[in-house]
Protein backbone atom coordinates (compact mmCIF):
# COMPACT_ATOMS: atom_id res chain seq x y z
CA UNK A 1 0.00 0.00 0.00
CA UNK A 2 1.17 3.61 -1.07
CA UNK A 3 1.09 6.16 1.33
CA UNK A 4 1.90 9.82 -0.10
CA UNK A 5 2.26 12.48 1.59
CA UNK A 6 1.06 15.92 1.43
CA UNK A 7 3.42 19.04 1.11
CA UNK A 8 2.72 22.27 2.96
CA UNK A 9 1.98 25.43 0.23
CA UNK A 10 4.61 27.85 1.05
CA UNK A 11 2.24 29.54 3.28
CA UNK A 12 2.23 27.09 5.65
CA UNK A 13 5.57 26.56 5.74
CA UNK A 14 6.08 30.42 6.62
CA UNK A 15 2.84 29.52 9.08
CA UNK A 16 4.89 26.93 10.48
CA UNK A 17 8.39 28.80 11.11
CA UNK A 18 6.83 31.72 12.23
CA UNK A 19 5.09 29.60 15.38
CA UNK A 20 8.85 27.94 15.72
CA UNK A 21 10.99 30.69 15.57
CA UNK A 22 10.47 32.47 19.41
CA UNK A 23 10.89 28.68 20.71
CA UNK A 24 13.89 27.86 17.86
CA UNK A 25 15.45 31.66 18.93
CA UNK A 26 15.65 30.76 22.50
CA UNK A 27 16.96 27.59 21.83
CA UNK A 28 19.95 29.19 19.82
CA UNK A 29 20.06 31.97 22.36
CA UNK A 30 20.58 30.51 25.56
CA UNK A 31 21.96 26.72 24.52
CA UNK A 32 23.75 26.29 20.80
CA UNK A 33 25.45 29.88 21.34
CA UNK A 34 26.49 28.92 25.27
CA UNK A 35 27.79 25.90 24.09
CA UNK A 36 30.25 27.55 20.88
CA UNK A 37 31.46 30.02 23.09
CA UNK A 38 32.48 27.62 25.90
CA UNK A 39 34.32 25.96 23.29
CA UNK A 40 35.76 28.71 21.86
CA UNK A 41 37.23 30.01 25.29
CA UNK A 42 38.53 26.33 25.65
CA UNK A 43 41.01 27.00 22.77
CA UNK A 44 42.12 30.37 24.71
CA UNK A 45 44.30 31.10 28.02
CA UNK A 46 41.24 33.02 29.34
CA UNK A 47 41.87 34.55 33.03
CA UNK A 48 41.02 36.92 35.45
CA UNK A 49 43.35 39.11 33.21
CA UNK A 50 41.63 39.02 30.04
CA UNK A 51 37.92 39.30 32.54
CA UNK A 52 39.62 42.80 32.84
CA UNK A 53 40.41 43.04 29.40
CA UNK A 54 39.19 40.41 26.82
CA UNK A 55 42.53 41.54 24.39
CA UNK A 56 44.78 40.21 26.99
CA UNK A 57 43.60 36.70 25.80
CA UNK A 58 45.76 34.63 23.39
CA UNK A 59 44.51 31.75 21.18
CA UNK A 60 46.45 28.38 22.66
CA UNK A 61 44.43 25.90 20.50
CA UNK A 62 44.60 22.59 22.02
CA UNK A 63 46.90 23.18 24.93
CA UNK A 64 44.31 22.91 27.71
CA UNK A 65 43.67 19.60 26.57
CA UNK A 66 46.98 18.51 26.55
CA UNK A 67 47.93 19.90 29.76
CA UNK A 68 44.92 18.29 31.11
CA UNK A 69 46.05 14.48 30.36
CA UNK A 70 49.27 15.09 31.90
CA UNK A 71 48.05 16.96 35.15
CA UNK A 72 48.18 15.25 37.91
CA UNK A 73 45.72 16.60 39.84
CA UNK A 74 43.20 16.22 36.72
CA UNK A 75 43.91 12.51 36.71
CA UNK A 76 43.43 12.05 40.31
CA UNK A 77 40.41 13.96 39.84
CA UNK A 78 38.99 11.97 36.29
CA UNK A 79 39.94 8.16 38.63
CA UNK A 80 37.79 9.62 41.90
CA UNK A 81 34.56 10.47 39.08
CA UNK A 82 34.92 7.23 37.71
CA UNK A 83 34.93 5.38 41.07
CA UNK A 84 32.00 7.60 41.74
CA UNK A 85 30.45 6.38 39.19
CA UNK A 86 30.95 2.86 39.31
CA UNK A 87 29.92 2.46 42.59
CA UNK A 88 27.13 4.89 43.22
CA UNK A 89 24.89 4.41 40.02
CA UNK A 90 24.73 0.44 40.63
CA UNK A 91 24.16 0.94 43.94
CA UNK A 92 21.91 3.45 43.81
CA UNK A 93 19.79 1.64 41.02
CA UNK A 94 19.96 -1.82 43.68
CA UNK A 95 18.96 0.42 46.51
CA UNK A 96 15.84 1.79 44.72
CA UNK A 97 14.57 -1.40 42.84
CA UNK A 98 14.42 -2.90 46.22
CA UNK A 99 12.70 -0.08 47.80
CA UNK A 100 10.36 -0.31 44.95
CA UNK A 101 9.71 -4.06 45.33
CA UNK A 102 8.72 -3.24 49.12
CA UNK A 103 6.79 -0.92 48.51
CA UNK A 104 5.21 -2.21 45.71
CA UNK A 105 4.02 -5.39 47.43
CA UNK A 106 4.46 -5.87 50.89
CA UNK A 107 3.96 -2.16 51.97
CA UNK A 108 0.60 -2.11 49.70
CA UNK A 109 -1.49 -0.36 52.50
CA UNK A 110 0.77 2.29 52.81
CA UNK A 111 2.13 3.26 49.58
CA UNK A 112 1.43 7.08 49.95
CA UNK A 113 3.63 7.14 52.96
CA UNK A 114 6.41 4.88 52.35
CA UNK A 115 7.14 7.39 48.87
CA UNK A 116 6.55 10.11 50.57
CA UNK A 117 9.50 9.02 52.64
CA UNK A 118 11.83 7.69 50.38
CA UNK A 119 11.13 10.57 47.82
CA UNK A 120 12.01 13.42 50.99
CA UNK A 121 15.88 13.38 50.42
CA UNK A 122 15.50 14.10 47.05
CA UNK A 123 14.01 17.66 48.26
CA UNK A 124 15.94 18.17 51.33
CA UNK A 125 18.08 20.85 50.99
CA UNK A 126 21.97 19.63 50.85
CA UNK A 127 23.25 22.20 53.30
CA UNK A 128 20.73 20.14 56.06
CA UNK A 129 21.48 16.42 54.83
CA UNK A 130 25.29 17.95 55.20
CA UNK A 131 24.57 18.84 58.82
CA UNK A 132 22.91 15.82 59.44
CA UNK A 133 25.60 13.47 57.42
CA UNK A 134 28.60 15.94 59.56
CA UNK A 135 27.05 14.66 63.08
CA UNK A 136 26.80 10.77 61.12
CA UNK A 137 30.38 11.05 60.11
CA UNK A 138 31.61 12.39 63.26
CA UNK A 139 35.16 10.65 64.24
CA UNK A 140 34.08 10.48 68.06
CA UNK A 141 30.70 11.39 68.59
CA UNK A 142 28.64 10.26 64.88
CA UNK A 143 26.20 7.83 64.89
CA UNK A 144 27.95 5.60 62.47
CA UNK A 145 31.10 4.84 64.57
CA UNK A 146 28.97 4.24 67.53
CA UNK A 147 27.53 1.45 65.91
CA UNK A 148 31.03 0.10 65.00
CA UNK A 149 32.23 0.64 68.45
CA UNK A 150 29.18 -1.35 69.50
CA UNK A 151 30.33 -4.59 67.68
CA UNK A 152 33.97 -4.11 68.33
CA UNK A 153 35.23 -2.27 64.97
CA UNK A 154 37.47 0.54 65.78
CA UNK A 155 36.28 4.27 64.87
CA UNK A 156 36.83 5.85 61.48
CA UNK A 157 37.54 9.15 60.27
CA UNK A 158 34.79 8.96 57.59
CA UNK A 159 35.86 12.28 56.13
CA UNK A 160 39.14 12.81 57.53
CA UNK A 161 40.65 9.76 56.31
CA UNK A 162 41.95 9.61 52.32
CA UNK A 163 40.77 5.53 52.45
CA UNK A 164 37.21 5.99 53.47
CA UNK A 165 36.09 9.70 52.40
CA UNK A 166 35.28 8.52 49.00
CA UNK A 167 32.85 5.45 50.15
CA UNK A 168 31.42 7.77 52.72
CA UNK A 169 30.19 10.93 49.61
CA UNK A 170 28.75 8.21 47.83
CA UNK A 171 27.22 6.54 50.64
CA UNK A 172 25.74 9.94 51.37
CA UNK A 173 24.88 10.53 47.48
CA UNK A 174 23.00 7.06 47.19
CA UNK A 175 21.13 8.06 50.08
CA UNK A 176 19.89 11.80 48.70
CA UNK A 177 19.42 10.40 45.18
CA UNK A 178 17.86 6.75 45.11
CA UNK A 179 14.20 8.14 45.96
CA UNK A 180 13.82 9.31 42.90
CA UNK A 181 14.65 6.05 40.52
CA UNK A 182 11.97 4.65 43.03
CA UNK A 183 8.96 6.36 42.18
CA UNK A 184 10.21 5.29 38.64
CA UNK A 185 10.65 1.86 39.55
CA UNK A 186 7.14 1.92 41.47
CA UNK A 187 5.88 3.21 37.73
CA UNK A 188 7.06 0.50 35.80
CA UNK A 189 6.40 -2.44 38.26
CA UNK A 190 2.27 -0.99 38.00
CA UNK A 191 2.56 -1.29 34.38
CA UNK A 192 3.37 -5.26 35.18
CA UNK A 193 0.03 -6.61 34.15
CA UNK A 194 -1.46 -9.01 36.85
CA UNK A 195 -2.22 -11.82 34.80
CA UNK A 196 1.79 -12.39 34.13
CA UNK A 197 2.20 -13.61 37.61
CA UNK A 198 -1.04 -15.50 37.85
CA UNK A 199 -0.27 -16.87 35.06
CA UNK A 200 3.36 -17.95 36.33
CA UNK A 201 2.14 -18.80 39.98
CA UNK A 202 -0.34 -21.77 38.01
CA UNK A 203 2.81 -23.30 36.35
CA UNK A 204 4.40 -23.43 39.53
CA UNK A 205 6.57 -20.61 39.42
CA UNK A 206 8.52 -19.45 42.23
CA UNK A 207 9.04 -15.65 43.77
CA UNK A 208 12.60 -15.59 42.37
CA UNK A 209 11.24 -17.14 39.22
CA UNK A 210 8.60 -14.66 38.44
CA UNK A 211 11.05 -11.76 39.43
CA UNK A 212 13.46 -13.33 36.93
CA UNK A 213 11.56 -13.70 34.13
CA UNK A 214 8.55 -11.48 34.14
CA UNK A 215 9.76 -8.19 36.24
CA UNK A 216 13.15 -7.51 35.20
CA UNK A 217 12.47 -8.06 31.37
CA UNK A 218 9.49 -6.01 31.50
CA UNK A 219 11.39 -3.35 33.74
CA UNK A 220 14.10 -3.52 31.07
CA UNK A 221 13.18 -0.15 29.93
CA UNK A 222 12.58 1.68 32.78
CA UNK A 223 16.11 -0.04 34.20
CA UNK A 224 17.39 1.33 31.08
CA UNK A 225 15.98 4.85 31.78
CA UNK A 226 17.48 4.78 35.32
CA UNK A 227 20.82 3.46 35.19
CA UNK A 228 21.77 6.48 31.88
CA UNK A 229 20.32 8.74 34.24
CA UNK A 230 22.26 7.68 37.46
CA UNK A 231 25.37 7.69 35.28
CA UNK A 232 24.89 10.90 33.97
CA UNK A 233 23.60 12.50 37.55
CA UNK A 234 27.00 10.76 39.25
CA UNK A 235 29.92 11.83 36.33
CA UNK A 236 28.50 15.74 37.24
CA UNK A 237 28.53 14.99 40.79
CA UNK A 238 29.40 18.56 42.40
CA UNK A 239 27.18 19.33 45.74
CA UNK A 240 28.19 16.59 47.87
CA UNK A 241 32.07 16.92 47.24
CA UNK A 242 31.64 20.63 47.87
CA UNK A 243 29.45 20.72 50.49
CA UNK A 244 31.18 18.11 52.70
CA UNK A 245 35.20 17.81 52.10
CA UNK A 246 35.55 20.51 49.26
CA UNK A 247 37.60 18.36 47.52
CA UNK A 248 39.12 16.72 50.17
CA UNK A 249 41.59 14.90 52.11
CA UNK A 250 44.45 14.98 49.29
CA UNK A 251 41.90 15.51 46.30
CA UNK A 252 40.45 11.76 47.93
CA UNK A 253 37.07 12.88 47.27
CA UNK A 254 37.94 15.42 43.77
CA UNK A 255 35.48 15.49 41.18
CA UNK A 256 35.84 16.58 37.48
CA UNK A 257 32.98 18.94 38.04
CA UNK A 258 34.58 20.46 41.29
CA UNK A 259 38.04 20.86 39.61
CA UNK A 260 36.08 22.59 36.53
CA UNK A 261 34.56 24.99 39.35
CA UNK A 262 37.53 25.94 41.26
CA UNK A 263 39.87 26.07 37.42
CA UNK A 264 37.21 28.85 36.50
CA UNK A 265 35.79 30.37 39.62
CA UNK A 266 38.51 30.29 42.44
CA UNK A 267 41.97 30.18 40.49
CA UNK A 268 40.30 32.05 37.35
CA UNK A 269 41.84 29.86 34.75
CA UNK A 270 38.15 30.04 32.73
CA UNK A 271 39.69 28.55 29.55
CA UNK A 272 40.98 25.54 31.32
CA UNK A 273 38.07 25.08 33.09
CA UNK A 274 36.09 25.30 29.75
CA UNK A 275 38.41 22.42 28.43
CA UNK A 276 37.77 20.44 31.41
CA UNK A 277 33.76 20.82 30.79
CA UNK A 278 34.20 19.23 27.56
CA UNK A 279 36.57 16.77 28.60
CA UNK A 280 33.63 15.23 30.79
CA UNK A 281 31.22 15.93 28.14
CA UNK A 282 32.79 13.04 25.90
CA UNK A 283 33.38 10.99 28.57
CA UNK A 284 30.06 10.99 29.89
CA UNK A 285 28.98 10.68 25.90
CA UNK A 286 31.24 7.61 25.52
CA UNK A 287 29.88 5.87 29.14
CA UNK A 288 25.97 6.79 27.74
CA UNK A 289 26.64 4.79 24.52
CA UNK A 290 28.37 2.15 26.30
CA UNK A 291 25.78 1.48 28.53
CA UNK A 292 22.70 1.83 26.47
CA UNK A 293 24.82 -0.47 23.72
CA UNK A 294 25.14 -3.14 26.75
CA UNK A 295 21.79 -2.91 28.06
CA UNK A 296 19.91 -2.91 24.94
CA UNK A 297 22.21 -6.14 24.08
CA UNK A 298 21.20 -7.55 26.98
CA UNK A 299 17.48 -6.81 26.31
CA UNK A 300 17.61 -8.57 23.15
């Protein structure tokens, strides 16, 4: 069967741009024309200098880039965002599948409440979890080493010591981000039709059975949806870093998006900092592809 299609007169077509063009303006405006001049001023020694007086910057082409991959403190900072990353989005995507699962089932009656509660982090203001996470963490007094002293572990310096301040930010990330990947978790298990486990539970299927084969194929998507969106959230992890250790111990806990903020707003090196912004833009391109290449594969 032939299906043609129809050709706006040249009237609609004006029609048509003219409705676009205040959405297609701001669009060029405040993102395309952002993005080129980042770029630009990545290819330039731009400083508080040239702030003064844009003719005092010179043209250095690819030289941030370079002296990126052989910076020391850029490497340490490009290994601590990958460890972020590897640990927190799993973790956080674990944490919030199961809290979905509960709620979803055995916590039926109170459904309201229990997202309510796991959803509250996500809106807390990070100065307050900070506070809260502080008294936690505390070497002496926190809550945490209490409850090692309790069973006979010695006390940690959560965010003193280089060793644990890393596993302690993304303890404290998992914790402020997993409620939202719930509620999306809680969306896709309700789209599980019924029938699929009634159906299973006659042939004599088992919990883990049905969880195997029915829920995590059909979550596949909204898995899919979650884990790009962890990975992305954790590579341009910035608050908790800053907020907590700025950075540190000895660049322990050093992200790629602190170091961009401190290149261009506390040292003033803007064009490095620019560089540095698209350094973790193709990394976090490369992981996206990566991961939606493995879990689609895995899908099919």
């Amino acid at each position: 069967m032939r299906v043609e299609t129809r050709r706006g007169t040249p009237a609609e077509v004006r029609a048509a741009l003219f409705f676009l063009a205040p959405g297609l303006f701001v669009i060029v405006v405040f993102f395309f024309l952002p993005i080129a001049a980042s770029f630009l001023l990545s290819a330039t020694d731009f400083d508080l200098y040239a702030l003064a007086d844009p003719s005092n910057a010179r043209v250095t082409g690819v030289s941030n880039y370079r002296a990126l991959l052989s910076d020391p403190v850029f490497l340490t900072a490009l290994k601590n965002t990958l460890v972020f990353v590897l640990l927190g989005s799993p973790l956080t995507v674990l944490v919030a599948l199961s809290a979905a699962l509960l709620v979803n089932a055995r916590l039926a009656r109170a459904k309201g409440f229990f997202r309510t509660t796991f959803f509250a982090p996500v809106v807390t203001t990070l100065v307050a979890v900070a506070v809260v996470f502080r008294y936690v963490y505390h070497p002496r007094f926190g809550l945490l080493n209490r409850g090692l002293t309790l069973i006979g572990l010695p006390a940690v310096d959560w965010l003193g010591d280089p060793r644990f301040s890393l596993l302690a930010i993304v303890l404290l990330a998992i914790w402020k981000n997993f409620g939202f990947s719930t509620i999306l978790f809680v969306a896709g298990l309700q789209g599980i039709p019924e029938s699929l486990y009634e159906a299973a539970r006659l042939d004599g299927a088992g919990r883990w059975q049905q969880f195997r084969r029915i829920t995590l194929p059909l979550l596949a998507p909204t898995m899919l949806l979650v884990g790009l969106t962890r990975t992305i959230d954790y590579f341009q992890l910035f608050a908790e870093p800053y907020v907590m250790t700025s950075g540190g111990p000895l660049n322990s806990t050093l992200t790629m998006s602190l170091l961009m903020y401190k290149e261009g707003f506390r040292f003033w090196n803007m064009g490095r900092g620019a560089a540095i912004a698209f350094v973790l833009f193709a990394v976090i391109l490369v992981a996206t592809v990566i991961q939606f290449r493995v879990q689609k594969g895995g899908e099919t």
